[in-house]
Every structure is written in C-alpha cells, then in structure tokens.
N, C-alpha and C. Protein backbone atom coordinates (compact mmCIF):
# COMPACT_ATOMS: atom_id res chain seq x y z
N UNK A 1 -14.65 19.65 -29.04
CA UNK A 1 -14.49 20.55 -27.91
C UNK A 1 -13.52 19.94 -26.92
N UNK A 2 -12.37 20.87 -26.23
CA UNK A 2 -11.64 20.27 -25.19
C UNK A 2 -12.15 20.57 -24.13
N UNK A 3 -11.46 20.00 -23.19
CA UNK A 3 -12.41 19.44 -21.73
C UNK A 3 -11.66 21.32 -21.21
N UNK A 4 -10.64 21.10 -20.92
CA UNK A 4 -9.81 22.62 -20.75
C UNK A 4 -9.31 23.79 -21.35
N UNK A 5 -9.77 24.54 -22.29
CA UNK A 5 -8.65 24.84 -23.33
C UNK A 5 -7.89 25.52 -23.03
N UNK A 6 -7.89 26.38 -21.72
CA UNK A 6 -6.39 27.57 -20.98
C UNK A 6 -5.31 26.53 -20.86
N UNK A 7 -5.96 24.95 -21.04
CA UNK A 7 -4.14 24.73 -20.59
C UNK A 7 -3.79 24.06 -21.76
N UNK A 8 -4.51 24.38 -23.28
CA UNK A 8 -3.39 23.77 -24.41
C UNK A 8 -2.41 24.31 -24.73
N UNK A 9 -2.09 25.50 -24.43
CA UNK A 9 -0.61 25.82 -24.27
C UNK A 9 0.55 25.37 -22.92
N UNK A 10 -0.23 25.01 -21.94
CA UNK A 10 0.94 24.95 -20.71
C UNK A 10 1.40 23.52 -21.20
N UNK A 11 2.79 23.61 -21.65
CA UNK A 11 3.82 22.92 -22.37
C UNK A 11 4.26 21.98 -21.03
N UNK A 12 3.88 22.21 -19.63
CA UNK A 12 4.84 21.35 -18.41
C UNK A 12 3.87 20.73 -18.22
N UNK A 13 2.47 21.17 -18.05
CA UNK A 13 1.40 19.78 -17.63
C UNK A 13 1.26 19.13 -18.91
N UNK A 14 1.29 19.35 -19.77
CA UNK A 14 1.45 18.02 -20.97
C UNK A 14 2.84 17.13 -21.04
N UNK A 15 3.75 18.01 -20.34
CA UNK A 15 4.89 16.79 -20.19
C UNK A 15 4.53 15.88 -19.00
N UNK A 16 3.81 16.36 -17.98
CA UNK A 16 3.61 15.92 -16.68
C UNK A 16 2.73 14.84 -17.46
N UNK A 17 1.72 15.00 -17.55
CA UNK A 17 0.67 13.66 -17.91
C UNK A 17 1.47 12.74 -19.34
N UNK A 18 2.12 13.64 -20.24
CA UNK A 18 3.24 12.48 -20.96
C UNK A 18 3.94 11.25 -20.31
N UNK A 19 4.42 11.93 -19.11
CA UNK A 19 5.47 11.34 -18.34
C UNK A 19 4.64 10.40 -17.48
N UNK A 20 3.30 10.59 -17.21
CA UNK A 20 2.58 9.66 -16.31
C UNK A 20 1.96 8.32 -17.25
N UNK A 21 1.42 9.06 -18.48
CA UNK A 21 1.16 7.91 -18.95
C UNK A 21 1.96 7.15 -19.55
N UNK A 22 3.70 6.93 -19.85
CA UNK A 22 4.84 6.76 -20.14
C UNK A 22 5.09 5.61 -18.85
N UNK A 23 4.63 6.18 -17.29
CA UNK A 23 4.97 4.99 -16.35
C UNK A 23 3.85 4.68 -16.43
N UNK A 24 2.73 4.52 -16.23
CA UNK A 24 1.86 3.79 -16.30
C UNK A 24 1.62 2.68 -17.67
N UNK A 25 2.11 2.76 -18.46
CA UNK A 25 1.95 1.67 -19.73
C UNK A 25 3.59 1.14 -19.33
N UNK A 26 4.60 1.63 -18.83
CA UNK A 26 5.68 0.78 -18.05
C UNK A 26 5.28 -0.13 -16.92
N UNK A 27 4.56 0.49 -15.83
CA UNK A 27 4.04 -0.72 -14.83
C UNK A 27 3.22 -1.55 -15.33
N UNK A 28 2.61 -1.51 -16.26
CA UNK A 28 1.01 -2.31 -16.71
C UNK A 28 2.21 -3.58 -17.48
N UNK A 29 2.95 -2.87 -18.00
CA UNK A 29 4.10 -4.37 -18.48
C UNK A 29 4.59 -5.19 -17.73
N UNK A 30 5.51 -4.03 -16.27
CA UNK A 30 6.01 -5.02 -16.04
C UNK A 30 5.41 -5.86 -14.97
N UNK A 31 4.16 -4.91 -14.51
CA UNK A 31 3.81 -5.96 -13.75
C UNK A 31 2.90 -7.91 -14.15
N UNK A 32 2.85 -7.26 -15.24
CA UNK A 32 2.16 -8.29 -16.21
C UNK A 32 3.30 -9.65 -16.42
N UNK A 33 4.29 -9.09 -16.08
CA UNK A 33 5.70 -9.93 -15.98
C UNK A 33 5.79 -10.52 -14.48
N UNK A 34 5.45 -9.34 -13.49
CA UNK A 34 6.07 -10.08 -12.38
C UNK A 34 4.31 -11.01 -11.72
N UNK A 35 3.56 -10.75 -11.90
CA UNK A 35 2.45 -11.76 -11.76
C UNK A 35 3.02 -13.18 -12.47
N UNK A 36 3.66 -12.95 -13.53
CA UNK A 36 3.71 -14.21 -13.73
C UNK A 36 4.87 -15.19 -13.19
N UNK A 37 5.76 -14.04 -12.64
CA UNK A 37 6.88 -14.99 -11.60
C UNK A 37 6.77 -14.92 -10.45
N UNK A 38 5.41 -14.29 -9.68
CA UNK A 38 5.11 -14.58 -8.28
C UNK A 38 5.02 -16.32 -8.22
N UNK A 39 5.54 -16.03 -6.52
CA UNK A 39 5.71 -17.39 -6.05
C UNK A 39 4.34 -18.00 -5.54
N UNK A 40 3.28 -17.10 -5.13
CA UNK A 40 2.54 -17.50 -4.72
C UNK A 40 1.12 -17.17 -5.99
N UNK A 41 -0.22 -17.98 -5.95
CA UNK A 41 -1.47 -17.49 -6.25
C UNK A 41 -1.79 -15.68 -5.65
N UNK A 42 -1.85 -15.66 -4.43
CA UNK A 42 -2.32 -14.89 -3.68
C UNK A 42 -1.09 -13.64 -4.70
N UNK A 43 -0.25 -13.81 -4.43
CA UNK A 43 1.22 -12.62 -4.61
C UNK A 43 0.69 -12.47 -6.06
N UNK A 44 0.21 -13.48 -6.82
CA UNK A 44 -0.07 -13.27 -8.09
C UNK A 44 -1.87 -12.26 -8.37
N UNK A 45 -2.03 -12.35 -7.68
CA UNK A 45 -3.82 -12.02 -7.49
C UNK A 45 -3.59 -10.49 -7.27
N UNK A 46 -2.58 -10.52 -6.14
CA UNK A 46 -2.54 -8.48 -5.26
C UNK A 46 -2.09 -7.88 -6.96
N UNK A 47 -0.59 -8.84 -7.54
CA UNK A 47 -0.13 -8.08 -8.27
C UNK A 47 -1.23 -7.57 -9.59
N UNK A 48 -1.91 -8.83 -9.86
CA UNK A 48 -3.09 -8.26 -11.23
C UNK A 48 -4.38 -7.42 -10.77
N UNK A 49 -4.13 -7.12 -9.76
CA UNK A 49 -5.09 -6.12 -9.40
C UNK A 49 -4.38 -4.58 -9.08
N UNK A 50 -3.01 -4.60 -8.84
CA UNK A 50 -2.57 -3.60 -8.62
C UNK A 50 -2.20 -3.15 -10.20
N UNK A 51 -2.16 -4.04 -11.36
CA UNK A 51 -1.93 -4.01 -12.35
C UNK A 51 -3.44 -3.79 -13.11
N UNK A 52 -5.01 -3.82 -12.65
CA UNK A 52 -5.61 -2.92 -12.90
C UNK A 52 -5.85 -1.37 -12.30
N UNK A 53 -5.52 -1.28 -11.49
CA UNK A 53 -5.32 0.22 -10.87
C UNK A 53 -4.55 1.16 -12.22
N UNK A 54 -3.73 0.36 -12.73
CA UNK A 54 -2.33 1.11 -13.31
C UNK A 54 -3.13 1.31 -14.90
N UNK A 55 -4.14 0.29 -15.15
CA UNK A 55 -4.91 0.41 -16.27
C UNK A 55 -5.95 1.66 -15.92
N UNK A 56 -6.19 1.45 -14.98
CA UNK A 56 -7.57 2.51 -14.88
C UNK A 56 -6.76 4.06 -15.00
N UNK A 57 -5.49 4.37 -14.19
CA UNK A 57 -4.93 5.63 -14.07
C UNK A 57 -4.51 6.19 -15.76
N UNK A 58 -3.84 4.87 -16.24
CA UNK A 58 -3.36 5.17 -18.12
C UNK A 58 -4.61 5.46 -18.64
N UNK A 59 -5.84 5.36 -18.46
CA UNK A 59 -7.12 5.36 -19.39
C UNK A 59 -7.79 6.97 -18.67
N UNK A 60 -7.67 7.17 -17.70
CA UNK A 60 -7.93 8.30 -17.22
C UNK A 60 -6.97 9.66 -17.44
N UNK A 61 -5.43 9.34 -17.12
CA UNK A 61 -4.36 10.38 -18.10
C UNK A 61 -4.65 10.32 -19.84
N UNK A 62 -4.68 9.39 -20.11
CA UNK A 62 -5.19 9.75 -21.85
C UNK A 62 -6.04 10.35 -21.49
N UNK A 63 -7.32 10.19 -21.24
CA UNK A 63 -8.70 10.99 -21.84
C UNK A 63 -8.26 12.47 -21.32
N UNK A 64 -7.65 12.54 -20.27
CA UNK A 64 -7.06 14.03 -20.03
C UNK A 64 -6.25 14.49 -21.10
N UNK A 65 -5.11 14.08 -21.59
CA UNK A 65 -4.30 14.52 -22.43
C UNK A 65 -5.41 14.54 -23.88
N UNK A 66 -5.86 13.63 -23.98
CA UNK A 66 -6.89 13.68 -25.35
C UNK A 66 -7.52 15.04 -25.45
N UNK A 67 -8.29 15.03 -24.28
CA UNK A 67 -9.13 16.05 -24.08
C UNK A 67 -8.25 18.13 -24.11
N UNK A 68 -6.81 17.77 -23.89
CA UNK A 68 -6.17 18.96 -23.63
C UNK A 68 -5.56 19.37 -25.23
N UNK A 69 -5.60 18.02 -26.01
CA UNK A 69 -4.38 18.19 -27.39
C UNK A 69 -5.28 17.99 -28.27
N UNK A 70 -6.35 17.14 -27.91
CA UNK A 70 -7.04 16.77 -29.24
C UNK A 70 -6.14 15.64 -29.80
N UNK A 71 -5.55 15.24 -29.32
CA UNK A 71 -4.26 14.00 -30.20
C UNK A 71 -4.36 12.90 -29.11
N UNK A 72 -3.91 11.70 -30.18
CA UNK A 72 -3.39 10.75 -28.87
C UNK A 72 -1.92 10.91 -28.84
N UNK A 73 -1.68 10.10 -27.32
CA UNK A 73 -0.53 10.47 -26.61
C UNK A 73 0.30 9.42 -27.40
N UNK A 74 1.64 9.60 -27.93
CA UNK A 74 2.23 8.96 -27.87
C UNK A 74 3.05 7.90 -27.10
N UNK A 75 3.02 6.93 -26.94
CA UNK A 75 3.55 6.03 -25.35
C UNK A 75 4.93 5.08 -25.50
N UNK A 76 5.56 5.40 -24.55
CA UNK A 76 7.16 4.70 -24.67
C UNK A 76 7.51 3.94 -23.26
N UNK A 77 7.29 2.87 -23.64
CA UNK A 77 7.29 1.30 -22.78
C UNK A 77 8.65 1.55 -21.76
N UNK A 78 8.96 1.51 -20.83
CA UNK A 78 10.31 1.65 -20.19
C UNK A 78 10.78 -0.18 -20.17
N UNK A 79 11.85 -0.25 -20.73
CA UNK A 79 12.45 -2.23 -20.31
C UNK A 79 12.75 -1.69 -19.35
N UNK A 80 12.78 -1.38 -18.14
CA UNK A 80 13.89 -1.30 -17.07
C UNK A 80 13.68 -2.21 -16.27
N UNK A 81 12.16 -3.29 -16.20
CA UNK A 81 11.94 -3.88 -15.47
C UNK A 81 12.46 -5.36 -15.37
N UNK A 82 12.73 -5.74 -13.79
CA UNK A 82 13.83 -6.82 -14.21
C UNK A 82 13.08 -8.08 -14.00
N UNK A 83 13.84 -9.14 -14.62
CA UNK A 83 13.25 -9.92 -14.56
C UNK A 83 13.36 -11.58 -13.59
N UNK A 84 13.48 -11.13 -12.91
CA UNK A 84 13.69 -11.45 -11.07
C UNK A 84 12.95 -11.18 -10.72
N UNK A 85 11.93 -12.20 -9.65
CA UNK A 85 10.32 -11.37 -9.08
C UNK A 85 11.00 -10.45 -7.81
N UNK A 86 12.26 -11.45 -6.88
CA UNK A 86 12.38 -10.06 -5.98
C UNK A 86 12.92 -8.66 -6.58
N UNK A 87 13.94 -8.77 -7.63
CA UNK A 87 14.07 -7.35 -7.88
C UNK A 87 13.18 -6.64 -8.63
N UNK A 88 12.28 -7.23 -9.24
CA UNK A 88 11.19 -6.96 -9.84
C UNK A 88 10.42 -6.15 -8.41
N UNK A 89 10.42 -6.85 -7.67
CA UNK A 89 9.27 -6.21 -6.51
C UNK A 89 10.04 -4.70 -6.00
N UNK A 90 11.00 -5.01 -5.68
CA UNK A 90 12.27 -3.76 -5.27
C UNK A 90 11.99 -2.81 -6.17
N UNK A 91 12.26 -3.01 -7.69
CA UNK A 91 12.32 -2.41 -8.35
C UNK A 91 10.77 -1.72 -8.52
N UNK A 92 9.74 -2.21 -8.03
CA UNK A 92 8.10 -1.77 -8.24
C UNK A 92 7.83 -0.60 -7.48
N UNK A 93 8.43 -1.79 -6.12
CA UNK A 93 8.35 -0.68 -4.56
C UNK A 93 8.88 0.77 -5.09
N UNK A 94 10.30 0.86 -5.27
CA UNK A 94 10.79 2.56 -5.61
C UNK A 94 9.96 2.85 -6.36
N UNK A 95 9.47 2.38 -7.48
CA UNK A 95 8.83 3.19 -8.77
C UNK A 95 7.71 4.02 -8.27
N UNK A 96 6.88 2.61 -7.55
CA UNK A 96 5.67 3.32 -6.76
C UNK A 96 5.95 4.52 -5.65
N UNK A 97 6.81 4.67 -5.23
CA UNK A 97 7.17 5.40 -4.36
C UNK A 97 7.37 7.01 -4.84
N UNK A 98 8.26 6.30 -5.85
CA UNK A 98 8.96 8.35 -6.74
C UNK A 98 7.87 8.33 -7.27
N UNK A 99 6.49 7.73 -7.57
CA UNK A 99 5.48 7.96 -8.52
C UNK A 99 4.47 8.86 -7.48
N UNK A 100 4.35 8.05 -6.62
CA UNK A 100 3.13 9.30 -5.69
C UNK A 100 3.67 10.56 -5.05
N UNK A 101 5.24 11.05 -5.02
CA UNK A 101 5.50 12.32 -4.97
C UNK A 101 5.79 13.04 -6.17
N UNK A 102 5.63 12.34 -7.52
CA UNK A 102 5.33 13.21 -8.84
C UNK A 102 4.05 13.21 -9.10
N UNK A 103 3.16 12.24 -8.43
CA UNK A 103 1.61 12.67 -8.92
C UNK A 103 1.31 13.68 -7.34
N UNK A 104 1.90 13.61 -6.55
CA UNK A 104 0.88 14.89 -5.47
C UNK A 104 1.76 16.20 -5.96
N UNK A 105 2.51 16.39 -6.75
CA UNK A 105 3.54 17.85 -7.30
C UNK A 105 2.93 17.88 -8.17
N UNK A 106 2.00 17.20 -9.20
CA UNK A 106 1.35 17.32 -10.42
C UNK A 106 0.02 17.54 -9.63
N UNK A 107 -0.31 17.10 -8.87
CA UNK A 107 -1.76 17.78 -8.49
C UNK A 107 -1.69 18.87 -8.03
N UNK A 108 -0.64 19.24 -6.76
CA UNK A 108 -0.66 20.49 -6.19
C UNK A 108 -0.39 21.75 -7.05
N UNK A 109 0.05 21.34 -8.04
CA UNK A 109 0.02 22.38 -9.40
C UNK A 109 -1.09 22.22 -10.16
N UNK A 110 -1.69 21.68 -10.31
CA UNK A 110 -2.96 21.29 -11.21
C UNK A 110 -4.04 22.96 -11.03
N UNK A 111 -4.29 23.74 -11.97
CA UNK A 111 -5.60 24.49 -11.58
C UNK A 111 -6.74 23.84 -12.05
N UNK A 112 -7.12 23.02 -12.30
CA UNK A 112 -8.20 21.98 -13.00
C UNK A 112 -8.54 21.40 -11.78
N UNK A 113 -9.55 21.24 -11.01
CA UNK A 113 -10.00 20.59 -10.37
C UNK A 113 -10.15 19.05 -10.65
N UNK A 114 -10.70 18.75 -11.84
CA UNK A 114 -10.18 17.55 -12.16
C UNK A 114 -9.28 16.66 -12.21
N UNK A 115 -8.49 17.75 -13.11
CA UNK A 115 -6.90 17.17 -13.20
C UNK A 115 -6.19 17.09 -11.52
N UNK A 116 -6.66 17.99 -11.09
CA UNK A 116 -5.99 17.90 -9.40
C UNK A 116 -6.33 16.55 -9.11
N UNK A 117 -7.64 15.92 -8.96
CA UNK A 117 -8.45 15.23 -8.18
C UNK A 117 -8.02 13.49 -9.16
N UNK A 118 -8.05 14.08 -10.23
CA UNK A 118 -6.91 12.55 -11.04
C UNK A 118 -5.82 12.52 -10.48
N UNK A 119 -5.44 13.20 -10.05
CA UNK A 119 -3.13 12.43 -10.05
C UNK A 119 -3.70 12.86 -8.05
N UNK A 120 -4.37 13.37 -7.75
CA UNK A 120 -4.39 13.16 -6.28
C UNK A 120 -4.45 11.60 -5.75
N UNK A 121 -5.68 10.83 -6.76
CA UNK A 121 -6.36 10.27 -6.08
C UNK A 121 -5.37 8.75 -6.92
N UNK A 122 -4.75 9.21 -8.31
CA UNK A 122 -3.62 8.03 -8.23
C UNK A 122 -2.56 7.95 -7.82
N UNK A 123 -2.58 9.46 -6.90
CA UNK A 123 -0.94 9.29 -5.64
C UNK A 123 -1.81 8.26 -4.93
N UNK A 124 -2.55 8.56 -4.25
CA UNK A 124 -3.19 7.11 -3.23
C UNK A 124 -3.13 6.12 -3.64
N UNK A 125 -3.44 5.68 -4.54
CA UNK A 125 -3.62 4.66 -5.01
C UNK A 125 -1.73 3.96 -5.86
N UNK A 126 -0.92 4.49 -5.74
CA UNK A 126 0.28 4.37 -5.73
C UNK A 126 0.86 4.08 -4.52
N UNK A 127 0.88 4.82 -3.44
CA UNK A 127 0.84 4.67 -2.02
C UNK A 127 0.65 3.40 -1.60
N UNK A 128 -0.72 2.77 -1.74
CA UNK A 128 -1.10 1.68 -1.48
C UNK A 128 -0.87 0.42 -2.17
N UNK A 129 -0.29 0.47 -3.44
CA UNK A 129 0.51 -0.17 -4.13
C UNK A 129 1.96 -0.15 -3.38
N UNK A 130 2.59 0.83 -3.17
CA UNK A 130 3.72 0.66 -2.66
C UNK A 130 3.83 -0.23 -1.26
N UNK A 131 3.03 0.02 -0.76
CA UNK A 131 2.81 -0.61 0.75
C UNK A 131 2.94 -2.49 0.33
N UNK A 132 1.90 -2.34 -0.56
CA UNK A 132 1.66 -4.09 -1.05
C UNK A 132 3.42 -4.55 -1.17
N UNK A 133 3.82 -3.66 -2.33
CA UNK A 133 4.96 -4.45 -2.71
C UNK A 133 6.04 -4.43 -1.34
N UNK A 134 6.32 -3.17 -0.91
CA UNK A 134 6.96 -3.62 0.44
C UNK A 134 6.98 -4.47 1.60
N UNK A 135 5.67 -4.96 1.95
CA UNK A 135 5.26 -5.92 2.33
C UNK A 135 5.77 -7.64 1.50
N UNK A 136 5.43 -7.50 0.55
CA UNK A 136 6.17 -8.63 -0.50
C UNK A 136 7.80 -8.60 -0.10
N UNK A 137 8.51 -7.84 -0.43
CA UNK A 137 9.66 -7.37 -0.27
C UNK A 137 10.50 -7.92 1.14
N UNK A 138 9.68 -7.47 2.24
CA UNK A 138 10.03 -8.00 3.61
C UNK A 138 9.87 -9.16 4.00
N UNK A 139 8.41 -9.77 3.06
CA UNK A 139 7.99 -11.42 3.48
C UNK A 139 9.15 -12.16 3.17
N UNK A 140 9.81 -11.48 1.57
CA UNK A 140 10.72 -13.04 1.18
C UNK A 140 12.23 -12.67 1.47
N UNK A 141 12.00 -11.07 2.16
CA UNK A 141 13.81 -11.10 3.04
C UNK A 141 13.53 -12.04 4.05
N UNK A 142 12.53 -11.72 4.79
CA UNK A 142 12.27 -12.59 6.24
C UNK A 142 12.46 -13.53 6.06
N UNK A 143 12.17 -14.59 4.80
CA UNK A 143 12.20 -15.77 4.74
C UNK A 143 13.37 -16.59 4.13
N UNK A 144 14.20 -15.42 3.09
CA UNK A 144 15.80 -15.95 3.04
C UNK A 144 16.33 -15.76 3.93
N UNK A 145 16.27 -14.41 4.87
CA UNK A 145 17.40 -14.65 6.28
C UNK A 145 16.86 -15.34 7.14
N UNK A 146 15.40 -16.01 7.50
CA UNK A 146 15.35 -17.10 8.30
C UNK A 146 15.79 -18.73 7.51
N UNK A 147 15.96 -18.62 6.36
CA UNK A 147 16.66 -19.91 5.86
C UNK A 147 17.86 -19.93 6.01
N UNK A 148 18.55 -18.70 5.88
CA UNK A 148 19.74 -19.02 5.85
C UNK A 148 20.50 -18.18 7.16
N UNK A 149 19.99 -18.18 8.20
CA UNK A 149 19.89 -18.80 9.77
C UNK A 149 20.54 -19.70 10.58
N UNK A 150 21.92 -18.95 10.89
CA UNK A 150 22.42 -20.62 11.97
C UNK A 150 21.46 -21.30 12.51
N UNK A 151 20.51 -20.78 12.77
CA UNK A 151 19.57 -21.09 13.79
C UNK A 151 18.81 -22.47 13.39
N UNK A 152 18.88 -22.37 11.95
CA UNK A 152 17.75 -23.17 10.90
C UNK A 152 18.71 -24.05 10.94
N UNK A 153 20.48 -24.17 11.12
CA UNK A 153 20.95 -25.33 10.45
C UNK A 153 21.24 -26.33 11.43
C-alpha cells in the first residue's frame, strides 16, 4: 500500500523529492569531507551533527518517495564539493541557502500534509545549518584579515 496514491502520477513532486534526496546524499559526503578538514574539534562536532540532520532529511525523502513509487530512489552523489575547508564552508553556506528556498516552494506546493510538514520543517533545519556555516565563514575571514593587518605587523 502507498502512503499517497493521487500523487503517483504528479511527475514534478517526484522530481522535487529526486532532486532533494540527490542534495542530501551530496551534503552527507561532503560534509563528511569537510569535518575532516575543520580546523577546530568544536568546527568538527557542529559539522557532524549538521551532517546528521542531512541523514535524517535523506531517510525521511526516501520513505516518501518509497512510499509514492513503490521503488527505491535512485541517488547521484554531486563532486562539486571542494576540497578546501574555507571553500568547502562557502560552498555549504550557498547550498544551504538555495536549499531552504527549494524546500519552502516544495512545501508550499505540497497537498500532503505530510509531505508539506517534511520539506517545511527541513527548510528550518537548512536555515540553521546555513547560519552555522556563515558564522564559520566570518570567524576565519575575521581572522585572515586580522592577520594580515598592518595593524598586526
């Protein structure tokens, strides 16, 4: 039995949750990469926790898509992630960013209450990921342009 069956034909919310669980098994990589070139414990700790968030959202879009196709989803890893922790972080920050205005356009279309209340509640939770990494982002500008600082020399 599917969880929905009016929407095994709507051909755009199965690309929509394709496309989510497509970045979400992309962040779960690369952040699995940039934990390991944080400079700090702590920078390393936010990132493997923001890197379970990204597990919990991929395990929650499958069982949706499962539940809509009866199939599993096929999944395609993005390399785009670099391998530099600051551009790595840069590169997180945008992702997270274009990600919670494609998950609140995928909810606000959603007629599934469920499905609304999934990509609502992992725009937030993207949001607040984004904040982390921007914060990262500003600590270690702040701290190359205070090194490299007439002021410092």
């Amino acid at each position: 039995m599917y969880y929905v069956p009016y929407y095994r034909n709507d051909n755009m919310l199965l690309a929509q949750i394709s496309k989510a669980i497509n970045g979400e098994s992309s962040a779960i990589a690369c952040y699995a990469r940039l934990a390991e070139l944080a400079p700090t414990e702590a920078e390393k700790a936010r990132i493997l926790e923001i890197r379970l968030d990204e597990i919990e959202h991929l395990q929650k879009f499958i069982a949706i898509y499962v539940s809509l196709t009866g199939t599993q989803p096929t999944v395609q890893i993005s390399p785009d992630c670099p391998s530099e922790y600051f551009a790595g972080i840069d590169y997180a920050f945008n992702d997270e960013q274009n990600t919670v205005e494609f998950y609140s356009q995928v909810a606000d279309q959603a007629n599934d209450p469920y499905i609304k209340e999934a990509f609502r509640r992992a725009a937030t939770d993207e949001q607040r990921h984004a904040v982390w990494f921007l914060y990262y982002l500003t600590m270690h500008k702040s701290k190359t342009s205070f090194e490299n600082s007439p002021l410092t020399k």
